[in-house]
N, C-alpha and C. Protein backbone atom coordinates (compact mmCIF):
# COMPACT_ATOMS: atom_id res chain seq x y z
N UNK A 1 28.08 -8.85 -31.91
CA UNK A 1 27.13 -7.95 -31.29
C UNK A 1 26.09 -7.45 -32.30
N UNK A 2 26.52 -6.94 -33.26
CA UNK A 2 26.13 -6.77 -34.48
C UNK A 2 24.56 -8.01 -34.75
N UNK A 3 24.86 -8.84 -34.81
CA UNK A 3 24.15 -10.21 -35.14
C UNK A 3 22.63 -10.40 -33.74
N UNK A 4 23.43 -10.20 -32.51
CA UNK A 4 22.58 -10.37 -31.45
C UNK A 4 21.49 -9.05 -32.07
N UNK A 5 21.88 -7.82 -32.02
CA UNK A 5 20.72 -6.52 -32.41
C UNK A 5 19.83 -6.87 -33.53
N UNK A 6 20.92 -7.60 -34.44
CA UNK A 6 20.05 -7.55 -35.73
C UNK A 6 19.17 -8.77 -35.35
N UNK A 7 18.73 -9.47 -34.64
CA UNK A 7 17.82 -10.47 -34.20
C UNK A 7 16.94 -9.82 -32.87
N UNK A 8 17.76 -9.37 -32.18
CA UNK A 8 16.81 -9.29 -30.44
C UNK A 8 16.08 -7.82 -30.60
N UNK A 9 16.57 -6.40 -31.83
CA UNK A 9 15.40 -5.87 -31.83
C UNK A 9 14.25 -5.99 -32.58
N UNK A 10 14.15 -6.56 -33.50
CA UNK A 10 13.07 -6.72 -34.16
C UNK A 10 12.12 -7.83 -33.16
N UNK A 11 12.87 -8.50 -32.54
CA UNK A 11 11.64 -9.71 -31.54
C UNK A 11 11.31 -8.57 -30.33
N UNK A 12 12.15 -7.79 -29.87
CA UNK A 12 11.73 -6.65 -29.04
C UNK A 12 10.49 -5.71 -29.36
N UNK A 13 10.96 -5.25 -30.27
CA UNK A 13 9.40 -4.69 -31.35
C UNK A 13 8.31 -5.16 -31.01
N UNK A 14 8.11 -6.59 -31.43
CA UNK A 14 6.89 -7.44 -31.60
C UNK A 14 6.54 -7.94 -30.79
N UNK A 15 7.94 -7.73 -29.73
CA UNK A 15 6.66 -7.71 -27.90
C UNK A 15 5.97 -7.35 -27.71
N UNK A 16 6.64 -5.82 -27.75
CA UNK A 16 6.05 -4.66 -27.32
C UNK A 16 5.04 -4.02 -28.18
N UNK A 17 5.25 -4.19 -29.06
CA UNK A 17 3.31 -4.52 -30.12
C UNK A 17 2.45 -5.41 -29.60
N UNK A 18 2.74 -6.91 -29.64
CA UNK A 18 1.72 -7.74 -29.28
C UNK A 18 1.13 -7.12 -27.45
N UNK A 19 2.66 -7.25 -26.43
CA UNK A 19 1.55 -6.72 -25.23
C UNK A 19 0.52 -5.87 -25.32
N UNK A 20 1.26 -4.95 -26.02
CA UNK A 20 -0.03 -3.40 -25.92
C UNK A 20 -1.27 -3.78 -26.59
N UNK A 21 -1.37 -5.04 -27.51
CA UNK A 21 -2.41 -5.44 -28.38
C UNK A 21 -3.42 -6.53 -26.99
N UNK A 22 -2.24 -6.99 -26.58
CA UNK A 22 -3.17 -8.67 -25.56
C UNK A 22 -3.42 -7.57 -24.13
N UNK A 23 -2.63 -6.63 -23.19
CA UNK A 23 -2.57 -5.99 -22.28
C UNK A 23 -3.63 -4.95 -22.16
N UNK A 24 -4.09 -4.20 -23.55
CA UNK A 24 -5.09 -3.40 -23.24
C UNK A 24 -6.34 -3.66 -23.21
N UNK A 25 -7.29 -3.57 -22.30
CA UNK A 25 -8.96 -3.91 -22.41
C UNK A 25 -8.90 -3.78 -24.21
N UNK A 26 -9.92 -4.26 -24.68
CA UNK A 26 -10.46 -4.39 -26.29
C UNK A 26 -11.68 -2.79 -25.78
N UNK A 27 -12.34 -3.14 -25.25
CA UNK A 27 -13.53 -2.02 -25.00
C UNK A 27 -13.96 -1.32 -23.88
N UNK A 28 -12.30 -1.02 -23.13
CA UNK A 28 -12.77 0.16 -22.31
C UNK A 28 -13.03 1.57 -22.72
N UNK A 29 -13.74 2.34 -22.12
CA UNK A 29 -13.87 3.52 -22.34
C UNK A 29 -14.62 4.08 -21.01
N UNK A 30 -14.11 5.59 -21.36
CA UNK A 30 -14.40 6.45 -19.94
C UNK A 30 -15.53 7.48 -20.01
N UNK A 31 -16.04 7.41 -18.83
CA UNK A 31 -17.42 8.47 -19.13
C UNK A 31 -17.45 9.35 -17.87
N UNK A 32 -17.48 10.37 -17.82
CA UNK A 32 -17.65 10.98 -16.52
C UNK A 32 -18.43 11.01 -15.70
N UNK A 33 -17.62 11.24 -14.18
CA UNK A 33 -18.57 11.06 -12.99
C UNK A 33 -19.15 11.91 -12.40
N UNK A 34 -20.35 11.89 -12.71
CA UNK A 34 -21.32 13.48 -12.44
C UNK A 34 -20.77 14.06 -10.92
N UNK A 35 -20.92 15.39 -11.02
CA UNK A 35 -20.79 16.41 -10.06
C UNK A 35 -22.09 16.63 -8.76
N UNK A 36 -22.99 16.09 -9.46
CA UNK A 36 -24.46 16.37 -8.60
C UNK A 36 -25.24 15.10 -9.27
N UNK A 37 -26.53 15.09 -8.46
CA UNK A 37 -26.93 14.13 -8.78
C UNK A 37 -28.50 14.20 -8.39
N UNK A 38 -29.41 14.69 -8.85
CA UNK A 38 -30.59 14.38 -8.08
C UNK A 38 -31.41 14.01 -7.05
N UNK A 39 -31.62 13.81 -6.16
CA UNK A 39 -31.92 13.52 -4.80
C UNK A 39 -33.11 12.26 -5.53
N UNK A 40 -33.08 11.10 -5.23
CA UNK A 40 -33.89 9.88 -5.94
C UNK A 40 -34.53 9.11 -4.45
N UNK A 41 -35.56 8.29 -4.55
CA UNK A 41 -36.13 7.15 -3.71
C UNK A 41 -35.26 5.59 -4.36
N UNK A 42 -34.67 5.65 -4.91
CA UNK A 42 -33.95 4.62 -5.48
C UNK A 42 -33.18 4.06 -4.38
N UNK A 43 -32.90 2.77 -4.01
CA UNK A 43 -31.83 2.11 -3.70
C UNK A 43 -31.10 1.54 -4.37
N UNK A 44 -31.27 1.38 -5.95
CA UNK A 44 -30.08 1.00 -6.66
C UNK A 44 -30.38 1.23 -7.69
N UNK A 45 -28.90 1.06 -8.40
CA UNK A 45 -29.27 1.55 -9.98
C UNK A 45 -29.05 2.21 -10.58
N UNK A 46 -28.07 3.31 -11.55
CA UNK A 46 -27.51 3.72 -11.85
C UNK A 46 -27.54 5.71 -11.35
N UNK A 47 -29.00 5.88 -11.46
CA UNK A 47 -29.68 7.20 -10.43
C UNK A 47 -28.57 7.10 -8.95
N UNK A 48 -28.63 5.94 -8.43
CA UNK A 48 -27.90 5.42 -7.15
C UNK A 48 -26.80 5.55 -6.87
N UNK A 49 -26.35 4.71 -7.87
CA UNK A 49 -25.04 4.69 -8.30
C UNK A 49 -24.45 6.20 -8.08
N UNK A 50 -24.63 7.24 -9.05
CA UNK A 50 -24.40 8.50 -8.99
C UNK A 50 -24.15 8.98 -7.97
N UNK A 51 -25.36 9.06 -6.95
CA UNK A 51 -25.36 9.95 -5.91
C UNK A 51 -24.27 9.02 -5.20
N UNK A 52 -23.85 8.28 -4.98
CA UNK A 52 -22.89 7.69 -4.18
C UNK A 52 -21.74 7.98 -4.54
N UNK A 53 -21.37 8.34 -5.86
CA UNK A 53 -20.18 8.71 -6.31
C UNK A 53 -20.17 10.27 -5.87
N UNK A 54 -21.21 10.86 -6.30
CA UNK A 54 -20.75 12.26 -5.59
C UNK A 54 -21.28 12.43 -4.62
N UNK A 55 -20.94 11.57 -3.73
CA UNK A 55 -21.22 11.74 -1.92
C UNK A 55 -19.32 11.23 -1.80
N UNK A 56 -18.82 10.21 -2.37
CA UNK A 56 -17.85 10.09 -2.46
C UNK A 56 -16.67 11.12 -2.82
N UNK A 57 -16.81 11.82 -4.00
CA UNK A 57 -16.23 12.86 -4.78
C UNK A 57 -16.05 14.18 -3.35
N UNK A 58 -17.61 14.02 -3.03
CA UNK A 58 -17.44 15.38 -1.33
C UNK A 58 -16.50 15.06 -0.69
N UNK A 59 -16.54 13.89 -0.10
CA UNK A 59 -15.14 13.21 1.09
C UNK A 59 -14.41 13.96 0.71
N UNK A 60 -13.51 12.98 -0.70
CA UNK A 60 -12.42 13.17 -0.91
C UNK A 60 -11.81 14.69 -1.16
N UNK A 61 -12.92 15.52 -1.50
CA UNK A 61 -12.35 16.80 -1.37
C UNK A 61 -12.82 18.20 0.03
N UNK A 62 -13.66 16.98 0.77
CA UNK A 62 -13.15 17.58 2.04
C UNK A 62 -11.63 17.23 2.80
N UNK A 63 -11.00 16.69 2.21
CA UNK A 63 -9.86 15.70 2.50
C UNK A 63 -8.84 16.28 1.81
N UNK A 64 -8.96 17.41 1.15
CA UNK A 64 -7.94 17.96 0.38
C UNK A 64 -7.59 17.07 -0.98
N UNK A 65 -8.56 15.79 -1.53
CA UNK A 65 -8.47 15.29 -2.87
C UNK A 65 -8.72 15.71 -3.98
N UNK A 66 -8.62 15.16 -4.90
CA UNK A 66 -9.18 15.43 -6.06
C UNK A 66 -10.28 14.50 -5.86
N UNK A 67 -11.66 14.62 -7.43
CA UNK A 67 -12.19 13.83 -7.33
C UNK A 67 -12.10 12.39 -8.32
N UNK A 68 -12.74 11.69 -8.14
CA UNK A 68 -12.70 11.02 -9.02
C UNK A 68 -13.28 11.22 -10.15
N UNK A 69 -12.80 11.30 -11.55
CA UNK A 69 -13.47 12.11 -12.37
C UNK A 69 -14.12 11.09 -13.56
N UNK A 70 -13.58 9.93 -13.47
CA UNK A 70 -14.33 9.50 -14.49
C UNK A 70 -14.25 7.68 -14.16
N UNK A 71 -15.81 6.94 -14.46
CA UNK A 71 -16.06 6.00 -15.03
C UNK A 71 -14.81 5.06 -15.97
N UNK A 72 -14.71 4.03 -15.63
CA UNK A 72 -13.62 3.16 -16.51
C UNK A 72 -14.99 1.86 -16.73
N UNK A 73 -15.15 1.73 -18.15
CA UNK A 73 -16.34 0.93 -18.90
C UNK A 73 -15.81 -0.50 -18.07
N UNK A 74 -14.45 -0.65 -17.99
CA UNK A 74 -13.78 -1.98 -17.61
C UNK A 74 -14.29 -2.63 -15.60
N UNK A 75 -13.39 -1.39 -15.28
CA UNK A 75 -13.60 -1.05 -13.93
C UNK A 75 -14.87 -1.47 -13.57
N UNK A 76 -15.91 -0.59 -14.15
CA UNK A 76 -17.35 -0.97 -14.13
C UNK A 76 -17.71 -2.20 -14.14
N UNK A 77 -17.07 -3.03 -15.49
CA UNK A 77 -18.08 -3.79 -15.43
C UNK A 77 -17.72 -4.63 -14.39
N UNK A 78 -16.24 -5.00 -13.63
CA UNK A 78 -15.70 -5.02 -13.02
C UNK A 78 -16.82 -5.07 -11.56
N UNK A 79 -17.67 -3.95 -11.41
CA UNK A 79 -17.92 -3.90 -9.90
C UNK A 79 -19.47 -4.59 -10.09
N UNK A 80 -19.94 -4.04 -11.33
CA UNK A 80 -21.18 -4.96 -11.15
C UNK A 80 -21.19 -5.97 -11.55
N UNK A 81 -20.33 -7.00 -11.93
CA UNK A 81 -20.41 -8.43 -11.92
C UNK A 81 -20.23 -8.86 -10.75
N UNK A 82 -19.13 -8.16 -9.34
CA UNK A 82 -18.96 -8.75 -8.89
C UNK A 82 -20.34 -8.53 -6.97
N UNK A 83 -21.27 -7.33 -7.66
CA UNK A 83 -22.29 -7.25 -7.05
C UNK A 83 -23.27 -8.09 -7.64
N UNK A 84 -23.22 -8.72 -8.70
CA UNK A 84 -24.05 -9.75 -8.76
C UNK A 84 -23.76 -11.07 -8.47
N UNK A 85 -22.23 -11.30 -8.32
CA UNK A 85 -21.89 -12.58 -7.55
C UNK A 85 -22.67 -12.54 -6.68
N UNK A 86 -22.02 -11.47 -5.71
CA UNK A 86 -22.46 -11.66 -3.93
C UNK A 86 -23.82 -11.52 -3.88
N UNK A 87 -24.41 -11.00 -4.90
CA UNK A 87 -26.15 -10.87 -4.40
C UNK A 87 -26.72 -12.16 -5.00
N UNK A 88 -25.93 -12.96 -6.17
CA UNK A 88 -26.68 -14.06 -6.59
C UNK A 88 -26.24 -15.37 -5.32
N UNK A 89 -24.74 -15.27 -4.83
CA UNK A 89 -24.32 -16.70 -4.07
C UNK A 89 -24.36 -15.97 -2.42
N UNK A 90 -24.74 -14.61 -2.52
CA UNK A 90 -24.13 -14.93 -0.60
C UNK A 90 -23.09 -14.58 -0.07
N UNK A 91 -22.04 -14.90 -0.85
CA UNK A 91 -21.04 -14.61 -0.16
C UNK A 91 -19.91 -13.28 -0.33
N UNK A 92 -20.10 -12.85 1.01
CA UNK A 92 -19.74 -11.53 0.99
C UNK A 92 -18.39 -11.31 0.96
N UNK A 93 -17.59 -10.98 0.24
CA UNK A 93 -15.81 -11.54 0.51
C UNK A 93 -15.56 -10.11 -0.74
N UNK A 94 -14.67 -9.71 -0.91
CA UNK A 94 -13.83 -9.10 -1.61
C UNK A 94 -13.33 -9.86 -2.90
N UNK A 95 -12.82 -9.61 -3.93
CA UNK A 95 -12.44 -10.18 -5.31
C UNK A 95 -11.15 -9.68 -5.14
N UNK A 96 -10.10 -11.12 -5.32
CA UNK A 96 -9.13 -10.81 -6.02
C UNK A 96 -8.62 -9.55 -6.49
N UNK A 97 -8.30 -8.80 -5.85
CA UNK A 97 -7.72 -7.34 -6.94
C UNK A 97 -6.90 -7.24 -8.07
N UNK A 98 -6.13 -8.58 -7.88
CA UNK A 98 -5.08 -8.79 -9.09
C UNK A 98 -6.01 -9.13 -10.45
N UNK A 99 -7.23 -9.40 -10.52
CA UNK A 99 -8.20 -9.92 -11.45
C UNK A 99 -8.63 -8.37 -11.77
N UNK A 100 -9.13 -7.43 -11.35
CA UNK A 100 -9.25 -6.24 -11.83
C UNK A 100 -8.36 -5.54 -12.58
N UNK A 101 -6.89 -5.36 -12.09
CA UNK A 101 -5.28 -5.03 -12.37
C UNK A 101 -5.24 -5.52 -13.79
N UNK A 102 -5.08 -7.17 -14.03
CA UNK A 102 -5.11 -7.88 -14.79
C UNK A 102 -6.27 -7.76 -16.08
N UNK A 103 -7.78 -7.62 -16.07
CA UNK A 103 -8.73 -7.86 -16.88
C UNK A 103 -8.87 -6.11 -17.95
N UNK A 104 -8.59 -4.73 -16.48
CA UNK A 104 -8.77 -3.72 -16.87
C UNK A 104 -7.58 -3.06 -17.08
N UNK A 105 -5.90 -3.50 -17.33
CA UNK A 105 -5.09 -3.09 -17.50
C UNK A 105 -4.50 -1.70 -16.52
N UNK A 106 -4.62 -1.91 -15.46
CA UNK A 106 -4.48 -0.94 -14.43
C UNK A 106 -3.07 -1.72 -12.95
N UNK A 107 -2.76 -0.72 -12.86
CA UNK A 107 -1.57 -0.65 -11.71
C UNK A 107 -1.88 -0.69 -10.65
N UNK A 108 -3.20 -0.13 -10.07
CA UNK A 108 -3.13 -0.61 -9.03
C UNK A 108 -4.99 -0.46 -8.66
N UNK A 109 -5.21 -1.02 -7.93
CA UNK A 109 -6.74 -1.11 -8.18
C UNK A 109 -7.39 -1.00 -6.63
N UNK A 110 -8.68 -0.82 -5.97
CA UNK A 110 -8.55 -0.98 -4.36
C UNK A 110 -10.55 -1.53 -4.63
N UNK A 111 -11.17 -1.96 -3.90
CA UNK A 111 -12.16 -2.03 -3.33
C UNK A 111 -13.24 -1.85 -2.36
N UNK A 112 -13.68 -1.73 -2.04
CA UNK A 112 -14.85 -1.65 -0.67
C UNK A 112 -16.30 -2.03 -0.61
N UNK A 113 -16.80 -2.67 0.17
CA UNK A 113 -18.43 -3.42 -0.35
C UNK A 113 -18.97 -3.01 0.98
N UNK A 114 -20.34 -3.30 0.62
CA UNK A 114 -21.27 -2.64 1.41
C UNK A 114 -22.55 -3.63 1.61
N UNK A 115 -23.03 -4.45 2.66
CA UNK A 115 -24.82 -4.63 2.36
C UNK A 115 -25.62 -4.41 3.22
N UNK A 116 -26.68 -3.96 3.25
CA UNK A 116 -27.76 -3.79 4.13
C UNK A 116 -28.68 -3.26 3.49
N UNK A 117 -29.90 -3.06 4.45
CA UNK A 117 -31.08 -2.21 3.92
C UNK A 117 -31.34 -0.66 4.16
N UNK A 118 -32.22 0.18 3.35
CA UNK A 118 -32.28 1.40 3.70
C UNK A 118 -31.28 2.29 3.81
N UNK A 119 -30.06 1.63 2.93
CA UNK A 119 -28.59 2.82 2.90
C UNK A 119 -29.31 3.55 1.80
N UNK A 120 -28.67 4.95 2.30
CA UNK A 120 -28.96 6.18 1.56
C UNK A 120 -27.28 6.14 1.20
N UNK A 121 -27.00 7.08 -0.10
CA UNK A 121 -25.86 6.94 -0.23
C UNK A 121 -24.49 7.77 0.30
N UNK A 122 -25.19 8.64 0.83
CA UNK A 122 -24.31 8.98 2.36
C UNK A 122 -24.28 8.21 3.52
N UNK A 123 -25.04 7.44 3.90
CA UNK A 123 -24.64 6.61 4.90
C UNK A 123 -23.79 5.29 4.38
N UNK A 124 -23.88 4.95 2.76
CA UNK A 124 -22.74 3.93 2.64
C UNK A 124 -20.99 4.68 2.92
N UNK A 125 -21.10 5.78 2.29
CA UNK A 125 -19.75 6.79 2.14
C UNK A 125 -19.43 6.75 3.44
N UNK A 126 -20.47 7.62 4.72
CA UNK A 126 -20.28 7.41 5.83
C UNK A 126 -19.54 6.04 6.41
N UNK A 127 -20.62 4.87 6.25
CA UNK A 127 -19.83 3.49 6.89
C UNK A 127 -18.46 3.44 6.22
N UNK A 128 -18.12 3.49 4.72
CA UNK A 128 -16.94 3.27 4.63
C UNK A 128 -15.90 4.90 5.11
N UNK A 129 -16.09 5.14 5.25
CA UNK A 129 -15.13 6.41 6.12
C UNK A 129 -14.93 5.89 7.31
N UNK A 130 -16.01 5.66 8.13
CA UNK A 130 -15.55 4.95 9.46
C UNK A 130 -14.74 3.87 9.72
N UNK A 131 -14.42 2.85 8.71
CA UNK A 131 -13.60 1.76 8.65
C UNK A 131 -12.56 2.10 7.88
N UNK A 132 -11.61 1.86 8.89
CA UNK A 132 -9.91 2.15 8.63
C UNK A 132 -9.34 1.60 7.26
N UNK A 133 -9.79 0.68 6.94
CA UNK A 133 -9.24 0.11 5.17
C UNK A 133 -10.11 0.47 4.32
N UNK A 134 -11.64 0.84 4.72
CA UNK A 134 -12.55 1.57 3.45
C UNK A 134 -12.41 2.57 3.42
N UNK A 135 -12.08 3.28 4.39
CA UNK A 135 -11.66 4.69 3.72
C UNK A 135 -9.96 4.92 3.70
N UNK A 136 -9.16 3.83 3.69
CA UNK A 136 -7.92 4.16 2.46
C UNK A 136 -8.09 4.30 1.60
N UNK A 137 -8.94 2.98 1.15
CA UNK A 137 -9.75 2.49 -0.48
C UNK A 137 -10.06 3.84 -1.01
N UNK A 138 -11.16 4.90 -0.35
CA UNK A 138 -11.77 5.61 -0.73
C UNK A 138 -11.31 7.20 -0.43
N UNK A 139 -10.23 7.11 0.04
CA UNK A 139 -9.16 8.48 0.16
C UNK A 139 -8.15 8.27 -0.58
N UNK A 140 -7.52 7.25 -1.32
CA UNK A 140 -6.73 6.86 -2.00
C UNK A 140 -6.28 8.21 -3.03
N UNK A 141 -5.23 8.47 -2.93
CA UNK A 141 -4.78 9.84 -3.96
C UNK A 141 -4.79 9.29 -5.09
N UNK A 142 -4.10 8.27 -5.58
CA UNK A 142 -4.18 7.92 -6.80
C UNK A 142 -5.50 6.89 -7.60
N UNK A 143 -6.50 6.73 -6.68
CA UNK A 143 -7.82 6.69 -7.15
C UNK A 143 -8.49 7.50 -8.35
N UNK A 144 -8.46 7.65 -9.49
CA UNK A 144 -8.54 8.30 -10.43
C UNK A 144 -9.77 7.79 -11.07
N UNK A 145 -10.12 6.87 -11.80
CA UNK A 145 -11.30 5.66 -11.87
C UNK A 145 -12.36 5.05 -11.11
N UNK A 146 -13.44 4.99 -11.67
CA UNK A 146 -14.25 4.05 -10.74
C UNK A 146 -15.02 3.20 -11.67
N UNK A 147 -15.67 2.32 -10.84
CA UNK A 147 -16.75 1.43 -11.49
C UNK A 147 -17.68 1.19 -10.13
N UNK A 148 -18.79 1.40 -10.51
CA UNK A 148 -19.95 2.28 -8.64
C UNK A 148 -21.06 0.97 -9.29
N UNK A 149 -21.02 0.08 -8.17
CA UNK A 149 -22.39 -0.90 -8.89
C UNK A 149 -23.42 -1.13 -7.00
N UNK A 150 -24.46 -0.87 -7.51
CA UNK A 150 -25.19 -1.64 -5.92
C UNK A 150 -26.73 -1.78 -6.37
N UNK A 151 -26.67 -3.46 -5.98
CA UNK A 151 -27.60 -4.34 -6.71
C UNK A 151 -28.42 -4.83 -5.42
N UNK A 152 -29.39 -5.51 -5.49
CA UNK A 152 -30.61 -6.09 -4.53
C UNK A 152 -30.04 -7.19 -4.57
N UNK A 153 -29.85 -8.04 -3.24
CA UNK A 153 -30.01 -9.64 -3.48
C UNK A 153 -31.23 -10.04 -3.10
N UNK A 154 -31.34 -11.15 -3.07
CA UNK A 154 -32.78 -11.82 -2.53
C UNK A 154 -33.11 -12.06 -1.78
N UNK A 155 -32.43 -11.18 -0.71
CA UNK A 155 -32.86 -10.81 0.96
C UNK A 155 -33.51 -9.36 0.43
N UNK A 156 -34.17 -8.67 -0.16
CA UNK A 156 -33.97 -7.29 -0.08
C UNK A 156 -32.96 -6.37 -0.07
N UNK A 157 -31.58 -6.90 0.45
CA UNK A 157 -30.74 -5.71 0.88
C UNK A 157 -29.65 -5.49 -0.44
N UNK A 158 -29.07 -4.13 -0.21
CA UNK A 158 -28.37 -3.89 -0.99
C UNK A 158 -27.08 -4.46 -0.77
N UNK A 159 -26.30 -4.64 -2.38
CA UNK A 159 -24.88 -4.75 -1.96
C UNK A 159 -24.68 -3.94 -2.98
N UNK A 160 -23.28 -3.12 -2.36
CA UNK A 160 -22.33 -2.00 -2.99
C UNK A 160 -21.32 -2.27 -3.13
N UNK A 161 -20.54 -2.26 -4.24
CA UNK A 161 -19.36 -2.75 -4.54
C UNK A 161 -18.36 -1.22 -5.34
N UNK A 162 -17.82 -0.86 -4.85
CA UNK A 162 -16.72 0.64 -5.44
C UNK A 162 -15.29 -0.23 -5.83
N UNK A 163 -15.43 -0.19 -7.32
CA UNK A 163 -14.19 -0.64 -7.85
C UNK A 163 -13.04 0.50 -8.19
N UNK A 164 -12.12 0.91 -7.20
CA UNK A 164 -11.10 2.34 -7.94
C UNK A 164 -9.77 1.77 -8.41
N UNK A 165 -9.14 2.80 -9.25
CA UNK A 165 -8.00 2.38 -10.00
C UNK A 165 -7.46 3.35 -10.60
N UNK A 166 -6.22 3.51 -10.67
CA UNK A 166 -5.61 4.36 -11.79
C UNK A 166 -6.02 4.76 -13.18
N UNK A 167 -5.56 5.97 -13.57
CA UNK A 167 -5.47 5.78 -14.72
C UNK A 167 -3.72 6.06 -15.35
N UNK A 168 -3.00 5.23 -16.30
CA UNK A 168 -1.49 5.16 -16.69
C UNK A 168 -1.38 6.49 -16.90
C-alpha cells in the first residue's frame, strides 16, 4: 500500500496542476456590467451592447434576481464570434454550448439570439422574455457572467447573441 501512495500521489499532484494549467482560459478576465447606460441611436456596438445588458439586469430583478454583474473576456469573446458567424454565413442556429463550457472553463453556460431590424434594446429583452426557453436562458439564477455581442449582417439587420455562465 505503502508503494501504490508513494507512486499514485505524486502523479495525482501533477494532474491536478497540469488541469488547472490546460482547463483555465490563458486570458480571461472580468469587467463589469454597467448599471445604466445612456440612451444611444446605435444599433450595435458596444454603447448597445450595454443598454441591453441593463435592460436585462431590470428583468431579472424585477423577477426577484440578482444581476448579472460582470463581463467574462472569454464568454465575450465567445458571443461575438459567434454573431459574426451568423451575420457573415446566414445561418441562424445556436452554438454548441458544450464549446463555451469547454473554451471558457465554466459549468454551465445558456444562450439566446436575436435578428431583425430596428430592435431597441428593450424590445430584444422583451422578445426574449416572451419565449419560454429565452427567458430561462435569461432568468437563469445561476447566470452570473455574460458576453452581450449584436453585430449587422449584410441584410442590414441585427443579430444578438447573450452568452451567460457561471462563475466557480
Amino acid at each position: 500500500m505503502k508503494l501504490v501512495r508513494a507512486f499514485l500521489m505524486p502523479a495525482l499532484g501533477t494532474i491536478v496542476f497540469l488541469t488547472t494549467l490546460v482547463g483555465a482560459p490563458a486570458h480571461a478576465s472580468l469587467s463589469r456590467v454597467p448599471t445604466s447606460a445612456p440612451a444611444t441611436a446605435a444599433v450595435s456596438g458596444a454603447a448597445f451592447e450595454a443598454q441591453v445588458m441593463v435592460e436585462i439586469n431590470d428583468a431579472r430583478t424585477r423577477f426577484g434576481l440578482k444581476p448579472v454583474r460582470f463581463f467574462d473576456s472569454c464568454v465575450e469573446r465567445m458571443a461575438t464570434s459567434w454573431g459574426n458567424h451568423i451575420a457573415s454565413t446566414g445561418i441562424f442556429a445556436h452554438r454548441d454550448q458544450h464549446e463555451v463550457l469547454r473554451k471558457c472553463n465554466q459549468s454551465w453556460a445558456g444562450e439566446n439570439l436575436i435578428r431583425g431590424t430596428g430592435l431597441s434594446a428593450r424590445a430584444i429583452v422583451d422578445a426574449w422574455l416572451n419565449s419560454p426557453s429565452h427567458r430561462a436562458v435569461l432568468l437563469k439564477g445561476r447566470a452570473t457572467l455574460a458576453g452581450m455581442a449584436v453585430v449587422i449582417d449584410g441584410q442590414g439587420r441585427q443579430v444578438g447573441v447573450l452568452n451567460v455562465a457561471d462563475a466557480h
